[in-house]
Protein backbone atom coordinates (compact mmCIF):
# COMPACT_ATOMS: atom_id res chain seq x y z
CA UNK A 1 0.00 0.00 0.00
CA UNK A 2 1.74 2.94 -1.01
CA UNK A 3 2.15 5.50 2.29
CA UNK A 4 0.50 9.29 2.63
CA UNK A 5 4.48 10.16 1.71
CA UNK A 6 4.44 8.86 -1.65
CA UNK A 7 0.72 9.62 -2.64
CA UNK A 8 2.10 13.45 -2.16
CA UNK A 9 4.60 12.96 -4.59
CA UNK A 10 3.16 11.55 -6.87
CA UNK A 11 0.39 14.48 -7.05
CA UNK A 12 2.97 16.88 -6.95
CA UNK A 13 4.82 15.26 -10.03
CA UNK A 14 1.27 14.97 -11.78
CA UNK A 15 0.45 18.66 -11.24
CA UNK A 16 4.11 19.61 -13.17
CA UNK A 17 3.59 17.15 -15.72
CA UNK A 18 -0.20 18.93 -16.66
CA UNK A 19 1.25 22.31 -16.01
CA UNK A 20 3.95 21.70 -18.61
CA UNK A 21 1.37 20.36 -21.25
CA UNK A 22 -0.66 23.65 -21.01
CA UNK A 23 2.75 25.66 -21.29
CA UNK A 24 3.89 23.50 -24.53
CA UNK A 25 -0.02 24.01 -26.59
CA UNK A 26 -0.31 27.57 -25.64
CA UNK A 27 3.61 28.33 -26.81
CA UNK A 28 3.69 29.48 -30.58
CA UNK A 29 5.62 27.25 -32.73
CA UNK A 30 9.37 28.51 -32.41
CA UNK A 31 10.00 28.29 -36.04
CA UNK A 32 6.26 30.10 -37.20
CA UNK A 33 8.61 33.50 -36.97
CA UNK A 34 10.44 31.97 -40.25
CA UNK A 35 7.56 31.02 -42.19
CA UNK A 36 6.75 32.95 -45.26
CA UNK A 37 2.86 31.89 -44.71
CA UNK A 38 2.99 33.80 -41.31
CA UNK A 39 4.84 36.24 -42.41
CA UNK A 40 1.89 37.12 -45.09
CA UNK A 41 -1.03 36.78 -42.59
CA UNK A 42 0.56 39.38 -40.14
CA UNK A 43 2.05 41.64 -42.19
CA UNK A 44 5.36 44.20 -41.18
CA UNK A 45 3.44 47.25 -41.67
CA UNK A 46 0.62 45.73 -38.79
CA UNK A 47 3.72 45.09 -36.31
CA UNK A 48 5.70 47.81 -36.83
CA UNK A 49 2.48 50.12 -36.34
CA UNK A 50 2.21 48.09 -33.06
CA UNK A 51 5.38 49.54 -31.79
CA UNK A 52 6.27 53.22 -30.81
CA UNK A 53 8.62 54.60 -33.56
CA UNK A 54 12.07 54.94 -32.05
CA UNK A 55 13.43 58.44 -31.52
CA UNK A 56 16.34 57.61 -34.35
CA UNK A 57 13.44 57.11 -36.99
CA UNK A 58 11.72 60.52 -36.38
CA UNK A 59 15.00 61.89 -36.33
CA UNK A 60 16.15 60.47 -40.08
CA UNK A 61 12.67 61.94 -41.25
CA UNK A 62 13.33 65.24 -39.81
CA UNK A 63 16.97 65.33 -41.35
CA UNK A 64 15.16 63.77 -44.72
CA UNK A 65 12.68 66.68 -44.81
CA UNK A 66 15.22 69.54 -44.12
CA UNK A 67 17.74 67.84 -46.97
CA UNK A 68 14.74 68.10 -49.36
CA UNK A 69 12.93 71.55 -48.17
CA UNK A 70 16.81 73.04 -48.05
CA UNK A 71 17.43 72.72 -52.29
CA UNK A 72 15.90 76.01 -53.94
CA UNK A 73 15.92 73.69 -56.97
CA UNK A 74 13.16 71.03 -54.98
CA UNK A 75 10.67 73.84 -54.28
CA UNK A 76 8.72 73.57 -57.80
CA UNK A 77 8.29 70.23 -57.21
CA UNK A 78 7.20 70.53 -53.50
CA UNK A 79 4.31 72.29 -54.70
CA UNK A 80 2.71 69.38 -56.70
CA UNK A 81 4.43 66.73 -55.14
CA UNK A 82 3.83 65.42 -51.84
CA UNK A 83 7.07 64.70 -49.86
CA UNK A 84 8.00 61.13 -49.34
CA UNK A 85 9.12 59.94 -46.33
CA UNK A 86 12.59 59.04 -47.61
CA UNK A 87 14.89 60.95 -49.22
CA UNK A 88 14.22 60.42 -53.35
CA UNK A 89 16.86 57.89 -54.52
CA UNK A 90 16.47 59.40 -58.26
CA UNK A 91 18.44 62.43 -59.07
CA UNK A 92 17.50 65.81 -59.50
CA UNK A 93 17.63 66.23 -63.11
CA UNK A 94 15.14 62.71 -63.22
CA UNK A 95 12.61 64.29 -60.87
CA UNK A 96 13.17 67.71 -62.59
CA UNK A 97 12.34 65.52 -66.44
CA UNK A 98 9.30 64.10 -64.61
CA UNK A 99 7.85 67.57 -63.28
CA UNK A 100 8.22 69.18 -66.68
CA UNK A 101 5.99 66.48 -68.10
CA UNK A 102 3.06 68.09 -66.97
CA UNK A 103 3.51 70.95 -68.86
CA UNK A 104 2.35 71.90 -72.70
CA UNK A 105 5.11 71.45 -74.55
CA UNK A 106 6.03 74.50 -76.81
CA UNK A 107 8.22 72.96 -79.28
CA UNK A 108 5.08 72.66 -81.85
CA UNK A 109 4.43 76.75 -81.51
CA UNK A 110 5.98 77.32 -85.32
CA UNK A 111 4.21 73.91 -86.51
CA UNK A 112 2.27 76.97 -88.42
CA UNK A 113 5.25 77.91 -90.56
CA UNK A 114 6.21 74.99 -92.29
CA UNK A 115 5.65 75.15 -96.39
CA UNK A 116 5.86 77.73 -99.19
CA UNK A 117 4.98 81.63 -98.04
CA UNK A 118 4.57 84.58 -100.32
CA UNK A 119 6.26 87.87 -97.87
CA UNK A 120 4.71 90.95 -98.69
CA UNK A 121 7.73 93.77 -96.80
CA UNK A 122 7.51 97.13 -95.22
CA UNK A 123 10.96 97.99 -94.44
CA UNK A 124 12.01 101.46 -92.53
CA UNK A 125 14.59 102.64 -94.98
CA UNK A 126 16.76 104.45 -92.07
CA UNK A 127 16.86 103.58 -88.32
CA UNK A 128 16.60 105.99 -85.41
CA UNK A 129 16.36 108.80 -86.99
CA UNK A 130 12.44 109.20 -86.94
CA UNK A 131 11.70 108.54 -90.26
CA UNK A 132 8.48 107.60 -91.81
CA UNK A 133 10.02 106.42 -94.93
CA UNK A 134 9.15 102.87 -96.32
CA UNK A 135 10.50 100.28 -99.38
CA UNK A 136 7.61 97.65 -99.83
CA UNK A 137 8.78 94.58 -101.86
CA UNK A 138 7.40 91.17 -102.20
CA UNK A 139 9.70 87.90 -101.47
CA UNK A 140 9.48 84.23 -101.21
CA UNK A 141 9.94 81.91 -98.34
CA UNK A 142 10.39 77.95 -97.48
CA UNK A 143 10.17 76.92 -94.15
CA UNK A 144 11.24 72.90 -93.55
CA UNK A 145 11.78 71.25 -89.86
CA UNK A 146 14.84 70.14 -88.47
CA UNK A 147 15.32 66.17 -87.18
CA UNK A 148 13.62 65.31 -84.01
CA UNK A 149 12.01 68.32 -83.33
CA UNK A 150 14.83 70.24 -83.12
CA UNK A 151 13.35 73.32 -84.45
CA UNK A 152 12.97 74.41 -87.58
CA UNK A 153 14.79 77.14 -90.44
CA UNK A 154 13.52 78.67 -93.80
CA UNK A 155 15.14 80.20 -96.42
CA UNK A 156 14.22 84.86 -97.50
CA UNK A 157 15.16 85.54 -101.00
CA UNK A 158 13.91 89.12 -102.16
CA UNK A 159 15.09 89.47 -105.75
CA UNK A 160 12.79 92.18 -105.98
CA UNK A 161 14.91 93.61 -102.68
CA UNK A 162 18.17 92.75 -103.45
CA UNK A 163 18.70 90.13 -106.18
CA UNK A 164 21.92 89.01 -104.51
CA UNK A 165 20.68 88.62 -101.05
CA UNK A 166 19.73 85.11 -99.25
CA UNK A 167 18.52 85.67 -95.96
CA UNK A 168 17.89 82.26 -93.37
CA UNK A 169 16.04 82.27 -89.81
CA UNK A 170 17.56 79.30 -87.56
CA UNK A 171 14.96 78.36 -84.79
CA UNK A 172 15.71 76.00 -81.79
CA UNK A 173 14.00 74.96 -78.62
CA UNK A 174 14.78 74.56 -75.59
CA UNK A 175 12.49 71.70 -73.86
CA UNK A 176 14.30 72.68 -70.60
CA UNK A 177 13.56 76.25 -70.51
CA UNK A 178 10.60 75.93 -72.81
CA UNK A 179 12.24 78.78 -75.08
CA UNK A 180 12.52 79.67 -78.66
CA UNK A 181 16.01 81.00 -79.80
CA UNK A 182 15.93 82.86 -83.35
CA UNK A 183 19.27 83.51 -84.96
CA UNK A 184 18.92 85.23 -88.54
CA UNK A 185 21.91 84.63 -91.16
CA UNK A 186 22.77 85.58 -94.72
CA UNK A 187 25.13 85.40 -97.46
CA UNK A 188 26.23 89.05 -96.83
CA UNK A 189 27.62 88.50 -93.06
CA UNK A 190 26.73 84.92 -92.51
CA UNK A 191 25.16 86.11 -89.45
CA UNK A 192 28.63 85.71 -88.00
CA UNK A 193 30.55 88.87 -85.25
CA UNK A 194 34.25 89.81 -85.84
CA UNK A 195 35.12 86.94 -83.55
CA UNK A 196 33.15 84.16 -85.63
CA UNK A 197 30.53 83.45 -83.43
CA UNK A 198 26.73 83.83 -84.63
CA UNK A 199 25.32 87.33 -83.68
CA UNK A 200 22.99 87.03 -80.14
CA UNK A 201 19.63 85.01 -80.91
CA UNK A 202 16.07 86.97 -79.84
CA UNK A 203 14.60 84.16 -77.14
CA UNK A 204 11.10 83.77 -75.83
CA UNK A 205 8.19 81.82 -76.46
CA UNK A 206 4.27 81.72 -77.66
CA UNK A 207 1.80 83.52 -74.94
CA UNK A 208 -2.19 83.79 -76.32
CA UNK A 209 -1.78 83.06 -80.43
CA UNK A 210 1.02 86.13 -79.62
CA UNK A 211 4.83 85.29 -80.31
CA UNK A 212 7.78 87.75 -78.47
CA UNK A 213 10.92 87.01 -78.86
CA UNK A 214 13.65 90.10 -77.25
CA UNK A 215 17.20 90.04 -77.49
CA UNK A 216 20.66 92.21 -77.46
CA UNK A 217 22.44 93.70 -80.68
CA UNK A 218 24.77 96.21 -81.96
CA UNK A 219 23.84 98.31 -84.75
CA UNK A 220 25.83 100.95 -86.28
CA UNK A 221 28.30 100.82 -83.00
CA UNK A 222 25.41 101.65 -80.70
CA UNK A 223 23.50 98.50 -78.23
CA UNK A 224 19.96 98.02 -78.81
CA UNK A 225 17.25 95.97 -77.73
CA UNK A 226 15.73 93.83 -80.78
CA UNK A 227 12.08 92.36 -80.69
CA UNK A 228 10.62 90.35 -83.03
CA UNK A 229 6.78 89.70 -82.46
CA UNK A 230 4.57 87.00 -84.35
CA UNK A 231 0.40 87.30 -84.42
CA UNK A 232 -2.36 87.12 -86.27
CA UNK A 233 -1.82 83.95 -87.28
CA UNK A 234 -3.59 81.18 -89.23
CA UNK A 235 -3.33 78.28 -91.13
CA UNK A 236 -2.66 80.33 -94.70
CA UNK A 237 -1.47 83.16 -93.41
CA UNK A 238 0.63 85.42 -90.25
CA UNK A 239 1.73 88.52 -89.52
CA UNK A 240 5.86 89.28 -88.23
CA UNK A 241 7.70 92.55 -87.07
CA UNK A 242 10.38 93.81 -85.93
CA UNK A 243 11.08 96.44 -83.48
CA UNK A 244 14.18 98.06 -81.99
CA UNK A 245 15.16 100.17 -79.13
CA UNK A 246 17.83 102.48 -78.10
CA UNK A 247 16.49 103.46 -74.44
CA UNK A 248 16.55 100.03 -73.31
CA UNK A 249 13.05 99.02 -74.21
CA UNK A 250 11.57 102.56 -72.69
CA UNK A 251 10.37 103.08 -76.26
CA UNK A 252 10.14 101.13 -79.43
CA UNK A 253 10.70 102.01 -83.04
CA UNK A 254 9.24 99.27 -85.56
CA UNK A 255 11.56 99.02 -88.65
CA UNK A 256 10.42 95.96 -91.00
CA UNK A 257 6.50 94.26 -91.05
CA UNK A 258 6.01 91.01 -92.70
CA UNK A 259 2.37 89.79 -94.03
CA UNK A 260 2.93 85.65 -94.78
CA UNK A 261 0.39 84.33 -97.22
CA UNK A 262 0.71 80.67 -97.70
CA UNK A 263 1.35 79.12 -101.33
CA UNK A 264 -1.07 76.42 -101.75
CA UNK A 265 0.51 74.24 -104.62
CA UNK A 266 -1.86 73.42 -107.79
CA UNK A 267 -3.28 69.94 -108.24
């Protein structure tokens, strides 16, 4: 018979045995950590929410935020972008590409121009001097695009003018700045300085169906402003002129007008 002394232990040994069988079912599998299946049903996001950020993340963000806010060159795109919280891992130039994407594109604005144009002139015959008289003649003009949208260049012959003279505008844009540059050569100068380099374009761009295009010259020794201007214009036809200043650009005087007609070739 077994005695009282034995009866105790074996309750007490019964009691850890039970007690260690509860433990083991309610303990999570020790490899469940390491499953890809668990790893999907609870995802990172849920458990890192669970915990209190650590003072070292808040304090990456904050230096994140003042790297981006502290480039003058970040704050166009601050205003349509929302910042992320990490620091972009593109560079700038691939976010600045990306921003200018949403805007209209103004490398079609001379689309217009391109054919055969008959070029009725008005040309001041002297300059700064306050005259009020004109030469009219009548020219002819091709305009033809350059490869991948480059721009664009036509050809000004005036026998009526000056039977000798071949005049050429030279167009590019910029899809950075979203500017026109207009350089104007001929067979007289080549459109060239005393140091061989091409004379200063006119730049700007297309604003309302109106084109203005400003830039710097030297005529006759003396620095004016040049503008050239471009309205009125339609599928057959469009209106240029050019106006100069000597006060820079208090006053303007306009010195040659251009009426395009388009030559609409004969079936």
């Amino acid at each position: 018979m077994p005695t009282s002394t034995s009866l105790r232990l074996a309750a007490c040994a019964a009691t850890v045995l039970t007690s260690f069988a509860i433990t083991a079912v309610c303990q999570p599998s020790p490899t469940a950590s390491h499953s890809p299946e668990h790893t999907t049903s609870q995802p990172a996001a849920q458990l890192t929410a669970q915990r209190a950020p650590s003072s070292k993340s808040v304090s990456d963000k904050s230096m994140s935020d003042k790297t981006v806010n502290s480039n003058p060159m970040n704050t166009k795109q601050l205003d349509n972008n929302p910042v992320s919280e990490k620091p972009a891992s593109k560079p700038l130039a691939a976010n600045a590409q990306a921003d200018t994407s949403h805007h209209t594109s103004g490398a079609h604005d001379f689309d217009f121009l391109v054919g055969d144009w008959l070029v009725e002139n008005k040309r001041l015959k002297q300059r700064f001097v306050g005259s009020h008289d004109w030469e009219t003649f009548s020219a002819r003009q091709t305009n033809q695009p350059l490869p991948a949208g480059i721009g664009n260049y036509d050809d000004f012959v005036a026998k009526q003018w000056k039977p000798d003279f071949v005049g050429m505008s030279f167009r590019v844009f910029n899809p950075v700045t979203q500017l026109w540059s207009i350089y104007w050569l001929d067979n007289h100068s080549g459109g060239l300085n005393l140091q061989g380099q091409l004379n200063p374009p006119v730049v700007g761009k297309f604003d309302a169906g109106v084109g203005i295009f400003t830039g710097d010259d030297v005529i006759e020794g003396r620095p004016v402003k040049v503008r050239f201007t471009w309205s009125n214009i339609t599928p057959n036809s469009a209106h240029w002129e050019q106006a100069m200043s000597t006060d820079n650009g208090a006053s303007w005087e306009v010195n040659w007008q251009m009426q395009l007609t388009r030559v609409i070739a004969q079936n």
